[in-house]
PDB file of N, CA and C in Angstrom:
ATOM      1  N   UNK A   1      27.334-131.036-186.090  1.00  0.00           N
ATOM      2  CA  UNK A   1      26.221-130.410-185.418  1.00  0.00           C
ATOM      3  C   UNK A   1      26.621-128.996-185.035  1.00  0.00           C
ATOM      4  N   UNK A   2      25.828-127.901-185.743  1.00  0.00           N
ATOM      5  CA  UNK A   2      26.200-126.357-185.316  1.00  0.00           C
ATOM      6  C   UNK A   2      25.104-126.251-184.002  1.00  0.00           C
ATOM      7  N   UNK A   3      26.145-124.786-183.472  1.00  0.00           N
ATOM      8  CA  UNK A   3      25.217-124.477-181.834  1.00  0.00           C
ATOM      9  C   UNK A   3      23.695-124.414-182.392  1.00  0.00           C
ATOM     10  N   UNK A   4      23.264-123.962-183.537  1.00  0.00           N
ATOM     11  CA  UNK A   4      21.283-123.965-184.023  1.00  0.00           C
ATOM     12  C   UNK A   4      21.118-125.110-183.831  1.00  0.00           C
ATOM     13  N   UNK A   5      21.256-126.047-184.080  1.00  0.00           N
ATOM     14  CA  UNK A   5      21.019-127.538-184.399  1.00  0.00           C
ATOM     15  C   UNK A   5      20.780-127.932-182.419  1.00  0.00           C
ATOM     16  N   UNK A   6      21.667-127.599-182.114  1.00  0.00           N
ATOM     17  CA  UNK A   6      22.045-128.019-180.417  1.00  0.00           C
ATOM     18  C   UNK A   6      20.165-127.357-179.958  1.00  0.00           C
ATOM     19  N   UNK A   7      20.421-125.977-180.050  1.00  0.00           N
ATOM     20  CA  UNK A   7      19.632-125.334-179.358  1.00  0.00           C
ATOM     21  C   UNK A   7      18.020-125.756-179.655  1.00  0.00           C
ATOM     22  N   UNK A   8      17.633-125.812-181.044  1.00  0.00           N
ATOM     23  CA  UNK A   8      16.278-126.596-181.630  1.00  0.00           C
ATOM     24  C   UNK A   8      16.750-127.885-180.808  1.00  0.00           C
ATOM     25  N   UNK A   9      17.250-128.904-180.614  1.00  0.00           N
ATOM     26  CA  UNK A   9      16.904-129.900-179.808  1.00  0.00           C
ATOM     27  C   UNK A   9      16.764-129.815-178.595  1.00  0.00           C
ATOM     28  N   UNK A  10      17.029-128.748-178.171  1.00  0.00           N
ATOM     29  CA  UNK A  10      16.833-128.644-176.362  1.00  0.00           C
ATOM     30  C   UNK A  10      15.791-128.165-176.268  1.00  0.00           C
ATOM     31  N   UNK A  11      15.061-127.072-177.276  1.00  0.00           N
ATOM     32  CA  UNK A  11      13.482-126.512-177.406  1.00  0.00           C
ATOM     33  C   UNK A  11      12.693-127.733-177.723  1.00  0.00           C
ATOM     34  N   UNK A  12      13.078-128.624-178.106  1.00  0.00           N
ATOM     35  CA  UNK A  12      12.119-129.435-178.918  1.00  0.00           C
ATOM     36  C   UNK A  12      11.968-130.447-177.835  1.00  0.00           C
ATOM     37  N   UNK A  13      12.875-130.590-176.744  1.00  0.00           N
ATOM     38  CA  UNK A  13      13.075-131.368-175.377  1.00  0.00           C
ATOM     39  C   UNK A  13      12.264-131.084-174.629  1.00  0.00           C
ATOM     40  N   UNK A  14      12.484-129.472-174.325  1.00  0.00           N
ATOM     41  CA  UNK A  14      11.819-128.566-173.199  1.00  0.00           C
ATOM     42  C   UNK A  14      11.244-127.401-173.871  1.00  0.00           C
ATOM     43  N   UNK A  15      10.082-127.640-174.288  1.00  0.00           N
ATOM     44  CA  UNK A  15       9.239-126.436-174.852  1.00  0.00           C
ATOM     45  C   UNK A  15       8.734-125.631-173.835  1.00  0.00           C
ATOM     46  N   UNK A  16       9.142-124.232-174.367  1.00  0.00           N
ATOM     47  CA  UNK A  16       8.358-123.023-173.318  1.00  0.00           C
ATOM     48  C   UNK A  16       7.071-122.698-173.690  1.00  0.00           C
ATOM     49  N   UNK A  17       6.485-123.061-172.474  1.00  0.00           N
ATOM     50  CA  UNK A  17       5.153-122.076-172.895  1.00  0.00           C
ATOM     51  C   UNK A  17       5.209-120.744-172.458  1.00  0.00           C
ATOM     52  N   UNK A  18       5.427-120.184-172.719  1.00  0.00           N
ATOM     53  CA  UNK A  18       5.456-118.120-172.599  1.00  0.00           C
ATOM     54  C   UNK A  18       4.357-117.854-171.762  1.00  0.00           C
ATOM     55  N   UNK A  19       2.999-118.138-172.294  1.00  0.00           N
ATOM     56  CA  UNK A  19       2.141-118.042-170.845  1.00  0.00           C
ATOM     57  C   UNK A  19       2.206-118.296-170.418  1.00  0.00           C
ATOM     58  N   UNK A  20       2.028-119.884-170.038  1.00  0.00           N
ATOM     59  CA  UNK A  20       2.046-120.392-168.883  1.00  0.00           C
ATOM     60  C   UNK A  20       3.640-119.767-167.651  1.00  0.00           C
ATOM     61  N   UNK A  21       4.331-119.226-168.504  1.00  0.00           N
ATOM     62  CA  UNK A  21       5.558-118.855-167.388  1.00  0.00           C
ATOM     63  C   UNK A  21       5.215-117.268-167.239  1.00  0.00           C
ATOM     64  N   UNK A  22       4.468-116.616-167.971  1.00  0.00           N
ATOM     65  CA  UNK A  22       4.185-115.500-167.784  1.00  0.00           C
ATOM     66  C   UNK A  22       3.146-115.259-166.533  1.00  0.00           C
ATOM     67  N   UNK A  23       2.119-116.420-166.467  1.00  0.00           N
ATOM     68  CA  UNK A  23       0.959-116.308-165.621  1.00  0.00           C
ATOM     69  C   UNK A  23       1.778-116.988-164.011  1.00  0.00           C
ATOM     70  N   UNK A  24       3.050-117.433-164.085  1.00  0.00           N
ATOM     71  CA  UNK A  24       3.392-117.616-162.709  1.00  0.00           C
ATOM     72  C   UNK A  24       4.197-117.185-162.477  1.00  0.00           C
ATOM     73  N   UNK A  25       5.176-115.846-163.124  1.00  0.00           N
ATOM     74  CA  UNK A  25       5.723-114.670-162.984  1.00  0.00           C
ATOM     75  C   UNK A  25       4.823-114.059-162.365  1.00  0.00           C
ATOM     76  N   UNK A  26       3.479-113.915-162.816  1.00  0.00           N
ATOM     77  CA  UNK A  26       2.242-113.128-162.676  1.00  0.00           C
ATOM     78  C   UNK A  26       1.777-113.074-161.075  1.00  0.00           C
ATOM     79  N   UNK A  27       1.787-114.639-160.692  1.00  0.00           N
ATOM     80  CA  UNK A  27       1.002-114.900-159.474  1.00  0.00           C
ATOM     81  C   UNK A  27       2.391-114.875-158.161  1.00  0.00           C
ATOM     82  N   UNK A  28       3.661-115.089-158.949  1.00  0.00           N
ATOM     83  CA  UNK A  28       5.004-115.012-157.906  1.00  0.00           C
ATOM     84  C   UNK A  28       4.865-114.166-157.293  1.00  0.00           C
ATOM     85  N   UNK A  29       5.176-112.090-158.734  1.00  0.00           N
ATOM     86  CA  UNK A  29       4.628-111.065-158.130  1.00  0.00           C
ATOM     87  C   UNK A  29       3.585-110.431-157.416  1.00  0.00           C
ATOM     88  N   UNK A  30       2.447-111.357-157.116  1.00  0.00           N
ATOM     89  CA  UNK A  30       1.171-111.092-156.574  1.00  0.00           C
ATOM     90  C   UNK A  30       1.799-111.384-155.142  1.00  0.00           C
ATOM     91  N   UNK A  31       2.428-112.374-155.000  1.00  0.00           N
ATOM     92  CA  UNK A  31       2.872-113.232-153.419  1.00  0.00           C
ATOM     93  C   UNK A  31       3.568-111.864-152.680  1.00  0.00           C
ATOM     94  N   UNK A  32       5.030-111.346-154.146  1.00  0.00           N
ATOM     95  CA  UNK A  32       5.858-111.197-153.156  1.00  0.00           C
ATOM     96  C   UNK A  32       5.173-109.658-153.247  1.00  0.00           C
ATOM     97  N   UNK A  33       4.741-109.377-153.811  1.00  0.00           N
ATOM     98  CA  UNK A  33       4.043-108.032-153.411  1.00  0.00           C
ATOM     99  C   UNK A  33       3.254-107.822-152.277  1.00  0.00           C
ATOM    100  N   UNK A  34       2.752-108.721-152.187  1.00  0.00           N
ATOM    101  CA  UNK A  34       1.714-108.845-150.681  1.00  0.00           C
ATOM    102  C   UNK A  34       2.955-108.967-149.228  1.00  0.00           C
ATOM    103  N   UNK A  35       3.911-109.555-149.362  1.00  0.00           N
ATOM    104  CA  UNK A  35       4.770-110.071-148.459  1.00  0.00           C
ATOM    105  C   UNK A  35       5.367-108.622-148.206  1.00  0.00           C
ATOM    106  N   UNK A  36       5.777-107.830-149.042  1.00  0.00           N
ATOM    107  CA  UNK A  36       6.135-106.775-148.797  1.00  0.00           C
ATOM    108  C   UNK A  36       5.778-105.750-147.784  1.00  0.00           C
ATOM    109  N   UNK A  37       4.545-105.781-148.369  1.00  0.00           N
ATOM    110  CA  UNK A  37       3.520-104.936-147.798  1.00  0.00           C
ATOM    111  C   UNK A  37       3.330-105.267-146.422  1.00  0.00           C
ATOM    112  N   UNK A  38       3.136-106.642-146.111  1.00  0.00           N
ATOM    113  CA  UNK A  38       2.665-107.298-144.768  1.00  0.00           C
ATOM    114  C   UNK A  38       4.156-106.600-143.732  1.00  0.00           C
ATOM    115  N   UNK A  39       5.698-107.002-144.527  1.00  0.00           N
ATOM    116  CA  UNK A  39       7.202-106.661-143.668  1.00  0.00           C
ATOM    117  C   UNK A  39       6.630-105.051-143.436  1.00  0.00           C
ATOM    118  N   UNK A  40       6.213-104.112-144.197  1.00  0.00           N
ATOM    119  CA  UNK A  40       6.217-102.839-144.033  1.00  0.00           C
ATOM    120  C   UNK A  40       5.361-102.720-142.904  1.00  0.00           C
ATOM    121  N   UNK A  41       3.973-103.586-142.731  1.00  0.00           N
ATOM    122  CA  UNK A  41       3.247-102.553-141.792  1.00  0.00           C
ATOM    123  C   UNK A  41       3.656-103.248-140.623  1.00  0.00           C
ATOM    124  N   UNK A  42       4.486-104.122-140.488  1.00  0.00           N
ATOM    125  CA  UNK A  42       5.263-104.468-139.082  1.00  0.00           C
ATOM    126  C   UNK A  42       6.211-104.041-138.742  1.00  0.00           C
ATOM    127  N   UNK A  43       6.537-103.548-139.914  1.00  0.00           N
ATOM    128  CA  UNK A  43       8.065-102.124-139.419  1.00  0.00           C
ATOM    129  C   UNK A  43       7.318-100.937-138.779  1.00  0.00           C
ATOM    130  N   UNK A  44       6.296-100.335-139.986  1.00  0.00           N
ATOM    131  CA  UNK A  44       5.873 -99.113-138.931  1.00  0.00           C
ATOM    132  C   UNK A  44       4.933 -99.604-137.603  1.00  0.00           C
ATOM    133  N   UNK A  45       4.390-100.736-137.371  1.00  0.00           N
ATOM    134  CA  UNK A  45       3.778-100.785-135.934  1.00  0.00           C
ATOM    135  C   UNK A  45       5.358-100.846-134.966  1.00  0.00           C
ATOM    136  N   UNK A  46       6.299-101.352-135.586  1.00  0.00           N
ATOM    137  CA  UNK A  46       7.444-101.443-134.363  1.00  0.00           C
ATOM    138  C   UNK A  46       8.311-100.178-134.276  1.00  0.00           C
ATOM    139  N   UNK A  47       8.250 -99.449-134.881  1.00  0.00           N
ATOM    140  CA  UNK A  47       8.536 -97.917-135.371  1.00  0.00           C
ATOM    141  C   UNK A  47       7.379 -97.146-134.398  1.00  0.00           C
ATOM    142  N   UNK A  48       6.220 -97.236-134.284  1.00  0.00           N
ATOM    143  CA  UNK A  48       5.156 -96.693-133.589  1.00  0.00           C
ATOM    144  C   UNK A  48       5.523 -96.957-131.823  1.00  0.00           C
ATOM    145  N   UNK A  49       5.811 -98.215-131.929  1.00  0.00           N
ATOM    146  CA  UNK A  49       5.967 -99.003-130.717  1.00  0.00           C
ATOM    147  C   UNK A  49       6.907 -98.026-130.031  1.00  0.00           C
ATOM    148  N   UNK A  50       8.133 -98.318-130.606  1.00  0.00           N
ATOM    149  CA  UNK A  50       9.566 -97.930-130.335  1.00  0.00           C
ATOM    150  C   UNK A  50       9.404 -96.010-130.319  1.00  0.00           C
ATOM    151  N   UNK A  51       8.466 -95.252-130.744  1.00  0.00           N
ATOM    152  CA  UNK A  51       8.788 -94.161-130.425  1.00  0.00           C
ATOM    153  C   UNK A  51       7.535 -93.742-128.770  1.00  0.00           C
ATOM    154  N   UNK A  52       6.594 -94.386-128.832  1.00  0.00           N
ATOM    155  CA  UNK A  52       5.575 -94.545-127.395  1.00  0.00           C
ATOM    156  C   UNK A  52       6.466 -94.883-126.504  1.00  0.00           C
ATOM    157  N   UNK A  53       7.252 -96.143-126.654  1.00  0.00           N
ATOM    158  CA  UNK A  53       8.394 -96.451-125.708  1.00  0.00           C
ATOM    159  C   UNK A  53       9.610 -95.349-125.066  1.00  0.00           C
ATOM    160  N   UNK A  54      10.196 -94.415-126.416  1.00  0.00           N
ATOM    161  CA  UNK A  54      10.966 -93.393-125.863  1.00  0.00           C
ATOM    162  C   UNK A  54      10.391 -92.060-125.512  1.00  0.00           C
ATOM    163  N   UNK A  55       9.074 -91.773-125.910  1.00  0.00           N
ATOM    164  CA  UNK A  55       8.319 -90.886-125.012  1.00  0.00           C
ATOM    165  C   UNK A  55       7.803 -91.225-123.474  1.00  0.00           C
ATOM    166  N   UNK A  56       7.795 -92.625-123.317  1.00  0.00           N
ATOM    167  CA  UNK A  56       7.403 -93.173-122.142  1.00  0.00           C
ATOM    168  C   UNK A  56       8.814 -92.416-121.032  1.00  0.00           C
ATOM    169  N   UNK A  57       9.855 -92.908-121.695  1.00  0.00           N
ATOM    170  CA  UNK A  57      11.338 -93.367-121.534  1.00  0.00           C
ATOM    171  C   UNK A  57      11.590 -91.610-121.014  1.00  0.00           C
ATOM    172  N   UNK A  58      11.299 -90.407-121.792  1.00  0.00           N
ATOM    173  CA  UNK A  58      11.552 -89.600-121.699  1.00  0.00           C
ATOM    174  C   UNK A  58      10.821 -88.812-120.816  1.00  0.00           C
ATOM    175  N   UNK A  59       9.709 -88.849-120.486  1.00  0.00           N
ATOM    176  CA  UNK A  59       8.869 -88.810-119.588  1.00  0.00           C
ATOM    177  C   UNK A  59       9.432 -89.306-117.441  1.00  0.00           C
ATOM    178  N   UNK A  60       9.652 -90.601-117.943  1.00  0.00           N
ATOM    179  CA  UNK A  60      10.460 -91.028-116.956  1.00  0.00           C
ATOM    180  C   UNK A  60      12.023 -90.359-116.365  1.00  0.00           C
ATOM    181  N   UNK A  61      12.248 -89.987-117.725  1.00  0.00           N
ATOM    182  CA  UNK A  61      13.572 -89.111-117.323  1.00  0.00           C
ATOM    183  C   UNK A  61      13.149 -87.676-116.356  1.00  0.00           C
ATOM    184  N   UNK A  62      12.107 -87.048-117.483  1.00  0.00           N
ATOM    185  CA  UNK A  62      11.553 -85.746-116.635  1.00  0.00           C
ATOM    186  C   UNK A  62      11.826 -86.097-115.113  1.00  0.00           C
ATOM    187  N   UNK A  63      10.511 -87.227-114.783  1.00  0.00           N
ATOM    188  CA  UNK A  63       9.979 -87.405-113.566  1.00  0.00           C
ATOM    189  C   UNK A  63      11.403 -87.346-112.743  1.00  0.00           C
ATOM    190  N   UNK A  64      12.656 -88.339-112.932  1.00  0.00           N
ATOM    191  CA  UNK A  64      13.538 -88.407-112.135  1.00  0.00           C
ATOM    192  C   UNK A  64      14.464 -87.514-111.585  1.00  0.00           C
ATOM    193  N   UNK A  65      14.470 -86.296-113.122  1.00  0.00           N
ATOM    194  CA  UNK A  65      15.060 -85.035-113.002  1.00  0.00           C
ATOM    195  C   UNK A  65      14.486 -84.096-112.168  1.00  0.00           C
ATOM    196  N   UNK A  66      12.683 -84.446-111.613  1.00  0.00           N
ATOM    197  CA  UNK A  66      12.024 -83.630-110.594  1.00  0.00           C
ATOM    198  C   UNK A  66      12.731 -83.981-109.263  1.00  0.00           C
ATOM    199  N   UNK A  67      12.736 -85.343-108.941  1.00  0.00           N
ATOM    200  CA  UNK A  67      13.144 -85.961-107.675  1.00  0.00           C
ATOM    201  C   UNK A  67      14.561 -85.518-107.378  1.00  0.00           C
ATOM    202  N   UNK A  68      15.544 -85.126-108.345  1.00  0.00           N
ATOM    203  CA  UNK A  68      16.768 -84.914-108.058  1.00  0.00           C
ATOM    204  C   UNK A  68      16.878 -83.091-107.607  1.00  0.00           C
ATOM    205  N   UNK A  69      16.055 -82.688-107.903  1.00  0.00           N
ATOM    206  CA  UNK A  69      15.797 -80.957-108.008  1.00  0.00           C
ATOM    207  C   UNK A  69      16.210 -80.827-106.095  1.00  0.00           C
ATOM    208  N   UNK A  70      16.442 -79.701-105.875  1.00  0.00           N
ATOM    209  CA  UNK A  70      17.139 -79.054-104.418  1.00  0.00           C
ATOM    210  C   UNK A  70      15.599 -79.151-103.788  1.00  0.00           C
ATOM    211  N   UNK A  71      15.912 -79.491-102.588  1.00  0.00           N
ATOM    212  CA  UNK A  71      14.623 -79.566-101.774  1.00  0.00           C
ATOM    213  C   UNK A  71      14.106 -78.372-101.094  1.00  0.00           C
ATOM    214  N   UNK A  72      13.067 -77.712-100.951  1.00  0.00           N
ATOM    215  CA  UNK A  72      12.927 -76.251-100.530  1.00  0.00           C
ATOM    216  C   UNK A  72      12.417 -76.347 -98.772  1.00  0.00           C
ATOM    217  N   UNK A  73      13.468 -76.307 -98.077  1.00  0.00           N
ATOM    218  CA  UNK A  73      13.967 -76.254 -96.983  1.00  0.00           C
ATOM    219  C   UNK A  73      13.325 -75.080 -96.238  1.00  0.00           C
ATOM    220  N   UNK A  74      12.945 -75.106 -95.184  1.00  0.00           N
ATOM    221  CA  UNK A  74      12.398 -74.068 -94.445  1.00  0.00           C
ATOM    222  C   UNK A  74      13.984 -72.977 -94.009  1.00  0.00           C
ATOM    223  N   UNK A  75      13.423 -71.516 -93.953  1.00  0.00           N
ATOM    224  CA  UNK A  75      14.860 -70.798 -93.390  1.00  0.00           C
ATOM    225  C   UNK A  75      14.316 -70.814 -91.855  1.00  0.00           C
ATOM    226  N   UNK A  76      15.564 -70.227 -91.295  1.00  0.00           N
ATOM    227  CA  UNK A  76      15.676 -70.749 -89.704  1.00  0.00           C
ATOM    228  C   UNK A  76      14.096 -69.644 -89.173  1.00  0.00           C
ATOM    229  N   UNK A  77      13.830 -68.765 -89.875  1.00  0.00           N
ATOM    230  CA  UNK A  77      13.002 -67.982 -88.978  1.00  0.00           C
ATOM    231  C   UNK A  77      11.893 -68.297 -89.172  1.00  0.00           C
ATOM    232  N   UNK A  78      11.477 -69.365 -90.196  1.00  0.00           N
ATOM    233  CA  UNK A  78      10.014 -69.802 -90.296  1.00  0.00           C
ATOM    234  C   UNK A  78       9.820 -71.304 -89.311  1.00  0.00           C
ATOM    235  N   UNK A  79      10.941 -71.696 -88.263  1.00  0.00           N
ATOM    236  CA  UNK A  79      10.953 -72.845 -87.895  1.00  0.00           C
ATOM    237  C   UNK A  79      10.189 -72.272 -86.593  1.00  0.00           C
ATOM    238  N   UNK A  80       9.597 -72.943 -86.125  1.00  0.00           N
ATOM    239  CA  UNK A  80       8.619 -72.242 -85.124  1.00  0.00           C
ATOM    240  C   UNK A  80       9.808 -73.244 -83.796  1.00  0.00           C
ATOM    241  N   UNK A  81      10.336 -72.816 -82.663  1.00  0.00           N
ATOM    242  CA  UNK A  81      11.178 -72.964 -81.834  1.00  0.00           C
ATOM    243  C   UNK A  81      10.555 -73.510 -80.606  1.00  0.00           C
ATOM    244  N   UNK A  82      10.278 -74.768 -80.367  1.00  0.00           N
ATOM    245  CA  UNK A  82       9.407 -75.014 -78.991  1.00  0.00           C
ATOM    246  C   UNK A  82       9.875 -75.483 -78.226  1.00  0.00           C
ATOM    247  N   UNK A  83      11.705 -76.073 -78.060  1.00  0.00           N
ATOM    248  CA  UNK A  83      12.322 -77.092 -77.469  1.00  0.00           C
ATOM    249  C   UNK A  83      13.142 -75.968 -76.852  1.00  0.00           C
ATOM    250  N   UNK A  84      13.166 -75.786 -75.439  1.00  0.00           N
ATOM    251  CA  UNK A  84      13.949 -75.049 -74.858  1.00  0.00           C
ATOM    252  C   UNK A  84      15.176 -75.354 -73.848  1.00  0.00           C
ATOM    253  N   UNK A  85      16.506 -74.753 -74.402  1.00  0.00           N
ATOM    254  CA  UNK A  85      17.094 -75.337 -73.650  1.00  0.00           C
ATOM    255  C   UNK A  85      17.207 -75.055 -71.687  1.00  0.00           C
ATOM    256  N   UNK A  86      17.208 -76.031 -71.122  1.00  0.00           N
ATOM    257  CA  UNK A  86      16.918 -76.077 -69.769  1.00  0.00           C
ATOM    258  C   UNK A  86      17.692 -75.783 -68.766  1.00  0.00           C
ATOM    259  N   UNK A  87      19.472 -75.791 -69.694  1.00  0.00           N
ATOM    260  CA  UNK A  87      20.291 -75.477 -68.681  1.00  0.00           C
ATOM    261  C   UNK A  87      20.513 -73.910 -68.333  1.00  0.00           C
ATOM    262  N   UNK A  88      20.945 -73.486 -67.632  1.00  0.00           N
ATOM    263  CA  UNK A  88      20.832 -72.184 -66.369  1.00  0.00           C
ATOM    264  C   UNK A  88      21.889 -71.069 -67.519  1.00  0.00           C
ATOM    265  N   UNK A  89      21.494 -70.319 -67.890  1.00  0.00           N
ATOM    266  CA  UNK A  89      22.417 -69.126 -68.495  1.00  0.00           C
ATOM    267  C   UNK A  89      22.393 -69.022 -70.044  1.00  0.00           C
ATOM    268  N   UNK A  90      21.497 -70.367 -70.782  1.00  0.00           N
ATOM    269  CA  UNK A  90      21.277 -70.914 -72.399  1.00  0.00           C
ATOM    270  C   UNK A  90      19.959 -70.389 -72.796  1.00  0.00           C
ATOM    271  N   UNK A  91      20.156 -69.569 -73.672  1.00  0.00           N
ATOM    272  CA  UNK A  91      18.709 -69.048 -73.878  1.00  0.00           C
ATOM    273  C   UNK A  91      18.804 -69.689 -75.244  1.00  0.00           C
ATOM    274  N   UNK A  92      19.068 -70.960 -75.737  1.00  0.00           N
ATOM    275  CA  UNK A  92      18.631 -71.824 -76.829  1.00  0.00           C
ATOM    276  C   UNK A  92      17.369 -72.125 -77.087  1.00  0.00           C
ATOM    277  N   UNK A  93      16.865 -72.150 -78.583  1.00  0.00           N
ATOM    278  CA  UNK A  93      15.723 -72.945 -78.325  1.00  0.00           C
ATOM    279  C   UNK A  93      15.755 -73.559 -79.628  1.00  0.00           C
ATOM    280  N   UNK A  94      14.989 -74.686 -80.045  1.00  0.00           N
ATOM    281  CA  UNK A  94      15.037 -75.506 -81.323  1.00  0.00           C
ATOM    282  C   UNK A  94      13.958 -76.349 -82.018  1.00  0.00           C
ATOM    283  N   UNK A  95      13.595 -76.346 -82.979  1.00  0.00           N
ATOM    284  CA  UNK A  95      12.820 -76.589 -83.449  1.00  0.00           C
ATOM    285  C   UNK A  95      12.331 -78.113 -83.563  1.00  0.00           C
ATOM    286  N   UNK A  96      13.287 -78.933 -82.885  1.00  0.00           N
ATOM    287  CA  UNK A  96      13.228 -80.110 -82.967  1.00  0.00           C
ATOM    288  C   UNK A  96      13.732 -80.726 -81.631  1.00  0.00           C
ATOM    289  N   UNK A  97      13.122 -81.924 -80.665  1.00  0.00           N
ATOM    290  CA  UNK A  97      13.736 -82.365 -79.615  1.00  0.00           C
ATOM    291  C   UNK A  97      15.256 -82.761 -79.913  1.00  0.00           C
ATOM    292  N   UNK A  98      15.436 -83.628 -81.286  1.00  0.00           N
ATOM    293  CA  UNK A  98      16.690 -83.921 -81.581  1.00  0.00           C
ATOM    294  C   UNK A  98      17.549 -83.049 -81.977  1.00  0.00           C
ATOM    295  N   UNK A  99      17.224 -82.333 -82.363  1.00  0.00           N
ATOM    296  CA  UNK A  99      18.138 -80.666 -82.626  1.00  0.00           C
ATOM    297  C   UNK A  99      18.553 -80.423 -80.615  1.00  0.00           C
ATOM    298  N   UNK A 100      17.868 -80.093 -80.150  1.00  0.00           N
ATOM    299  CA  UNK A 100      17.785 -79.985 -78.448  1.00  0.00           C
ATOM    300  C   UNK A 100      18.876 -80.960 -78.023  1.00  0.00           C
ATOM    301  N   UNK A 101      18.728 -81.568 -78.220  1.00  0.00           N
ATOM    302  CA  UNK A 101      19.575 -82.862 -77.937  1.00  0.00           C
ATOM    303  C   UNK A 101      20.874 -82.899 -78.569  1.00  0.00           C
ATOM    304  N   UNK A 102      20.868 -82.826 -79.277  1.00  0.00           N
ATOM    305  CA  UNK A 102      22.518 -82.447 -80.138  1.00  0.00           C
ATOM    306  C   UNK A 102      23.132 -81.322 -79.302  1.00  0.00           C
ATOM    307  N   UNK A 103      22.467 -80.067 -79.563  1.00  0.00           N
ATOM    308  CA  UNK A 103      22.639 -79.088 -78.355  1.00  0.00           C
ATOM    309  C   UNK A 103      23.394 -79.139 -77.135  1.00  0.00           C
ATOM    310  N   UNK A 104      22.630 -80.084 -76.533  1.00  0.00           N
ATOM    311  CA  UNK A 104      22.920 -80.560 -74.934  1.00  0.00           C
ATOM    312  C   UNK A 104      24.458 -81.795 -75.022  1.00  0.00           C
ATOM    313  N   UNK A 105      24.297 -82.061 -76.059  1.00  0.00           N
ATOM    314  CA  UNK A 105      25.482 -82.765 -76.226  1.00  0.00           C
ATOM    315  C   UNK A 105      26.382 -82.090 -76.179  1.00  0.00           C
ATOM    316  N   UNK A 106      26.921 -81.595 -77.730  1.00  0.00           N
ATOM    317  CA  UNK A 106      27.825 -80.818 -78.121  1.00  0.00           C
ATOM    318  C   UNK A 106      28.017 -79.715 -76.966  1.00  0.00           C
ATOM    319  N   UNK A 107      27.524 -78.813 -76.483  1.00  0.00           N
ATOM    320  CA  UNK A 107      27.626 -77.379 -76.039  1.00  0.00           C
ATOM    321  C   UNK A 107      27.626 -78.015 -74.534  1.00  0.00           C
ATOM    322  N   UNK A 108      27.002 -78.839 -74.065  1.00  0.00           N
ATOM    323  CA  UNK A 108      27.308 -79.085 -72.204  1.00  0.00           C
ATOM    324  C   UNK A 108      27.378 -80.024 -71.690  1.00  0.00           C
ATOM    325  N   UNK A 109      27.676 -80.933 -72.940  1.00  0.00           N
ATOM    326  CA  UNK A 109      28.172 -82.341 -72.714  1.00  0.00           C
ATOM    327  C   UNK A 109      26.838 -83.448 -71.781  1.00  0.00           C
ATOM    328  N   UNK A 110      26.576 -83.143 -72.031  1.00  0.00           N
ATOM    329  CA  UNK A 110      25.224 -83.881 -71.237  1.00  0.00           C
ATOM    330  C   UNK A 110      23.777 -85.000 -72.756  1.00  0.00           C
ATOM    331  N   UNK A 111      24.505 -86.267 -72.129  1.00  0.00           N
ATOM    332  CA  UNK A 111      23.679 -87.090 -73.291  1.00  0.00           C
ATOM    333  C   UNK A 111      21.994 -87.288 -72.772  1.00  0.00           C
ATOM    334  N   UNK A 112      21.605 -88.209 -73.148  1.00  0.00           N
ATOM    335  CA  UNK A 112      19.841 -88.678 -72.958  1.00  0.00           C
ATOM    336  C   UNK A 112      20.012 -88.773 -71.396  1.00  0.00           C
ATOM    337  N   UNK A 113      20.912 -89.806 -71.323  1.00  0.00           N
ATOM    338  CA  UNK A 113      20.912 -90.327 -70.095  1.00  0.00           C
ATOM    339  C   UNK A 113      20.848 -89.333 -68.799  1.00  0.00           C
ATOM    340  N   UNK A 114      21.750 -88.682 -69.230  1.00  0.00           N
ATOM    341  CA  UNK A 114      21.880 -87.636 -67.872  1.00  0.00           C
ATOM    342  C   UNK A 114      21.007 -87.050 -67.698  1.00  0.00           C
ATOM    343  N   UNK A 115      20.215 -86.204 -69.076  1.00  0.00           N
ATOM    344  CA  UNK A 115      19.451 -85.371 -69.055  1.00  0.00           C
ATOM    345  C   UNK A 115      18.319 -85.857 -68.757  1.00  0.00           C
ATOM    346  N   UNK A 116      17.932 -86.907 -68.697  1.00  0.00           N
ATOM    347  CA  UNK A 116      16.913 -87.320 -67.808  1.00  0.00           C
ATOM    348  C   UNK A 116      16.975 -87.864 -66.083  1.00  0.00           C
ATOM    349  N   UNK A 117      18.396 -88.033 -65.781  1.00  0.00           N
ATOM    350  CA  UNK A 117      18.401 -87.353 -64.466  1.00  0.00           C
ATOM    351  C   UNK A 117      18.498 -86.086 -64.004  1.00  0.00           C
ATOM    352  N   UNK A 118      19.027 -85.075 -65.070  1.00  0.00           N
ATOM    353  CA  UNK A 118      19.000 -84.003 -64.452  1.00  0.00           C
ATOM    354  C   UNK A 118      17.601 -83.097 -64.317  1.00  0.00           C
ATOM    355  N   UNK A 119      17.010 -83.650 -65.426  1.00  0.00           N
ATOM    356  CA  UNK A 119      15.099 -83.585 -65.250  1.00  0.00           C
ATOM    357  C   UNK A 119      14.554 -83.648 -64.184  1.00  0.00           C
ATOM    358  N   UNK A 120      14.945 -85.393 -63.778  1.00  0.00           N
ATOM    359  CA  UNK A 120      13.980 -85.847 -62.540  1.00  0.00           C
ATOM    360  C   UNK A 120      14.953 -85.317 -61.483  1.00  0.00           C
TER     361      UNK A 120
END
């Protein structure tokens, strides 16, 4: 038995039909062509997604980079001065009771306490 002899009996076993394998080559590529297409437009919606997300993202950065910015602080001569200090020879005055109060601490040693006996 030569390899021709072999091969006519395996055709003659299992006959090809050429169309019929051509027409489900035909309809395979119809599938995976569609499948393709379907992976692609879920890449670019997550591609779409993912760049809304880092404009969001970047946006948020702005905002935080505002909050971190130097705070614009009044200078001492726009502080309008209504807290005067009370003790005898101090021509202090301060823009804040607790500023006043630090004052009276530090410089004449006198806390809340006192200074509200020395009030009354």
């Amino acid at each position: 038995m030569s390899n021709n002899e072999g091969i006519n009996e395996q055709e003659q076993q299992h006959p090809l039909d050429y169309y019929k394998e051509s027409i489900r080559l035909y309809y395979y590529n119809i599938v995976l062509h569609q499948h393709v297409e379907q992976i692609t437009q879920e890449r670019n919606e997550i591609k779409q997604k993912l760049q809304k997300f880092q404009a969001l993202e970047d946006q948020e950065s702005d905002l935080s980079m505002d909050d971190k910015r130097k705070r614009n602080r009044r200078s001492a001569v726009e502080i309008p001065r209504s807290h005067i200090c009370q003790i005898k020879n101090c021509n202090k005055s301060y823009g804040s009771e607790g500023s006043l109060m630090q004052h009276m601490k530090i410089k004449h040693g006198i806390t809340l306490e006192k200074h509200m006996n020395f009030i009354l």
